[in-house]
N, C-alpha and C. Protein backbone atom coordinates (compact mmCIF):
# COMPACT_ATOMS: atom_id res chain seq x y z
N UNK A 1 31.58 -53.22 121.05
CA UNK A 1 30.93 -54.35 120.42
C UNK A 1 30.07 -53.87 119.26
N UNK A 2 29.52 -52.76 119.47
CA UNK A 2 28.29 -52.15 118.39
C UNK A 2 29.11 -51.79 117.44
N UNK A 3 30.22 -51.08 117.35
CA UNK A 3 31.10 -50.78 116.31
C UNK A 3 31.38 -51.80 115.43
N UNK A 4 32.25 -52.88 116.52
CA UNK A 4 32.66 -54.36 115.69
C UNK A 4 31.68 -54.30 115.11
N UNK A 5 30.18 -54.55 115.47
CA UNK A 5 29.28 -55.44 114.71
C UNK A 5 28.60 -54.76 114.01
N UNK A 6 28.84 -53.31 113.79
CA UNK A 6 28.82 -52.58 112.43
C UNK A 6 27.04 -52.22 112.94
N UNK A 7 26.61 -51.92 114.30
CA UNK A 7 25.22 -51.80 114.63
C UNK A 7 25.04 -51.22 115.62
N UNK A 8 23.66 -50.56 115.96
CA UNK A 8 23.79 -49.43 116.98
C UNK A 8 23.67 -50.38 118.64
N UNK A 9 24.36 -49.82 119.39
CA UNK A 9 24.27 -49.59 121.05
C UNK A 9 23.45 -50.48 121.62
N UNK A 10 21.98 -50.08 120.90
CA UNK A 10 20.50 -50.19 121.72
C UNK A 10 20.37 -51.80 120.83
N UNK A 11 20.79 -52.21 119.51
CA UNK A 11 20.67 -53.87 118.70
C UNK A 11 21.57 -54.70 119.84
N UNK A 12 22.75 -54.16 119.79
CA UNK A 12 23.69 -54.85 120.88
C UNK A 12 22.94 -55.42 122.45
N UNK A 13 22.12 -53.99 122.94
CA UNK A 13 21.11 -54.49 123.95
C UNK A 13 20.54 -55.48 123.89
N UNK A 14 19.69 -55.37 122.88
CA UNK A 14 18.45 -55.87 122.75
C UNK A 14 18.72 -57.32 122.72
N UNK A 15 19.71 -57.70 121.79
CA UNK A 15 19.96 -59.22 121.57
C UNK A 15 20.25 -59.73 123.32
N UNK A 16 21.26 -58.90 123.68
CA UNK A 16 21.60 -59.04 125.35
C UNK A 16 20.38 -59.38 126.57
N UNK A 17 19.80 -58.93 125.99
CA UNK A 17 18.36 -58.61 126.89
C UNK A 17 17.32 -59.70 126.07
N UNK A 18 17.55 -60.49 124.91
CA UNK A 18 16.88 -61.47 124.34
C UNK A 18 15.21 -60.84 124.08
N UNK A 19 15.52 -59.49 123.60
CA UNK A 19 14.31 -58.47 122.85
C UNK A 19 14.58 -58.75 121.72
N UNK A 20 15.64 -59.11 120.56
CA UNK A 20 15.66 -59.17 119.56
C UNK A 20 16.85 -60.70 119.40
N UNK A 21 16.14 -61.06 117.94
CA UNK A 21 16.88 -61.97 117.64
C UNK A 21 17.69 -61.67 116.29
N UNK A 22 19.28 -61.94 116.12
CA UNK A 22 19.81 -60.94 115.19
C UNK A 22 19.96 -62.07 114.21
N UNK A 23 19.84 -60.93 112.93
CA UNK A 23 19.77 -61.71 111.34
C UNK A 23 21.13 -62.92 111.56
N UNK A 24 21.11 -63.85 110.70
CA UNK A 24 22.16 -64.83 110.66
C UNK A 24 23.83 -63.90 110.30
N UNK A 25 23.93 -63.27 108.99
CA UNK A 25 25.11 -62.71 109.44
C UNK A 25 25.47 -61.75 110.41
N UNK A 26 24.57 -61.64 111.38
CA UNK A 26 25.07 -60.87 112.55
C UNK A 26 25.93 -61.55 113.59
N UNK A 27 24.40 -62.73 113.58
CA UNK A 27 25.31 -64.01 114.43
C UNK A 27 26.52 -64.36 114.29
N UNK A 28 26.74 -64.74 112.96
CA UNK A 28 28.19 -64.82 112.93
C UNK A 28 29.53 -63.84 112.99
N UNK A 29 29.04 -62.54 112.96
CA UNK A 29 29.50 -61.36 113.45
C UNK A 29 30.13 -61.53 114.56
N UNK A 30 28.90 -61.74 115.55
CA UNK A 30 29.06 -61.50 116.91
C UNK A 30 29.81 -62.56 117.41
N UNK A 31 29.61 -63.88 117.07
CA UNK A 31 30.42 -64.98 117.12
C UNK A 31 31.56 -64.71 116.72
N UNK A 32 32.10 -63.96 115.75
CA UNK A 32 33.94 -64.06 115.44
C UNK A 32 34.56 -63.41 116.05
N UNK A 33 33.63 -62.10 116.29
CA UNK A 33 34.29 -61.26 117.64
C UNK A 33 34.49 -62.27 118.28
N UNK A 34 34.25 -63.17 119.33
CA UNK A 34 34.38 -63.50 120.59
C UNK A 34 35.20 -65.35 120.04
N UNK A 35 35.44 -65.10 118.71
CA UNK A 35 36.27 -66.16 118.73
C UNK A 35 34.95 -67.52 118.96
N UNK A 36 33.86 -67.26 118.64
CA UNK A 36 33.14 -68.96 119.21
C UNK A 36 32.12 -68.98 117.66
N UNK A 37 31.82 -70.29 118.18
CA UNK A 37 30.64 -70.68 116.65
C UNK A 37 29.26 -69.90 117.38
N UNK A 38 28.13 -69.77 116.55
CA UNK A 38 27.06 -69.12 116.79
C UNK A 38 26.34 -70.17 117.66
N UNK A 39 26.41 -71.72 117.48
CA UNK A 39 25.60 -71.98 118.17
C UNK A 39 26.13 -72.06 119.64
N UNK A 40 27.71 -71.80 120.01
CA UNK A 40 27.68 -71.44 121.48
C UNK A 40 26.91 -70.19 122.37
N UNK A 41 26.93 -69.43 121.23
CA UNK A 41 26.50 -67.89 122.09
C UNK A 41 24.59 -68.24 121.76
N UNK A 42 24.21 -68.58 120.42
CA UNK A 42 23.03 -68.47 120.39
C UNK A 42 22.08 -69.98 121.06
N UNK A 43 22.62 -70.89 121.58
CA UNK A 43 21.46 -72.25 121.68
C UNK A 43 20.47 -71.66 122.59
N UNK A 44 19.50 -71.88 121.86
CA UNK A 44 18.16 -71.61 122.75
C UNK A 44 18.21 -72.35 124.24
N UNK A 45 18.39 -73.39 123.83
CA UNK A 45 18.16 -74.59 125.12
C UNK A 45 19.74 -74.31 126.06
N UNK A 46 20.34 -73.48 125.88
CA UNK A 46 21.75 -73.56 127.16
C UNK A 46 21.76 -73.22 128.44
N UNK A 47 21.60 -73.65 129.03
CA UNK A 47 21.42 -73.41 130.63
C UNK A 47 22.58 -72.26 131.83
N UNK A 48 22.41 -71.91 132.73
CA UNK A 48 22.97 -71.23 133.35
C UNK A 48 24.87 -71.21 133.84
N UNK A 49 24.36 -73.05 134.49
CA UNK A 49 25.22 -73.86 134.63
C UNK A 49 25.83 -74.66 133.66
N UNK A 50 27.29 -74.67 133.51
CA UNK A 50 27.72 -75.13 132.15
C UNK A 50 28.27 -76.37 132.67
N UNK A 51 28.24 -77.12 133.86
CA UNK A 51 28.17 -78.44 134.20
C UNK A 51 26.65 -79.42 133.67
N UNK A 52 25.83 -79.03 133.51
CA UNK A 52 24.49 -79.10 133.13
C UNK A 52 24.54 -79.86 131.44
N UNK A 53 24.53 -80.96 131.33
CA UNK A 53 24.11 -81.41 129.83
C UNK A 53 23.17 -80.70 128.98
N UNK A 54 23.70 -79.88 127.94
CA UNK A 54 22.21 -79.50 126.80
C UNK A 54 21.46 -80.32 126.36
């Protein structure tokens, strides 16, 4: 993933671990890897359960 996203190991963490919040073209980085728009991977408000209305 750190490769794809052209960034080290420990950025990849961090976003994972919600220590860091990544610049906008990262987001969309990380979003094309996985094939989705940014605001699926990034909505603040998304809950655990994806039966659950945002």
């Amino acid at each position: 993933m750190a490769d794809r996203c052209q960034v080290s190991r420990q950025a990849i963490n961090a976003i994972e671990t919600e220590r860091y919040d990544p610049s906008l073209p990262l987001a969309f980085t990380i979003a094309d890897v996985f094939g989705l728009t940014i605001e699926e991977i990034f909505r603040p408000d998304r809950t655990e359960d994806p039966g659950t209305p945002a």
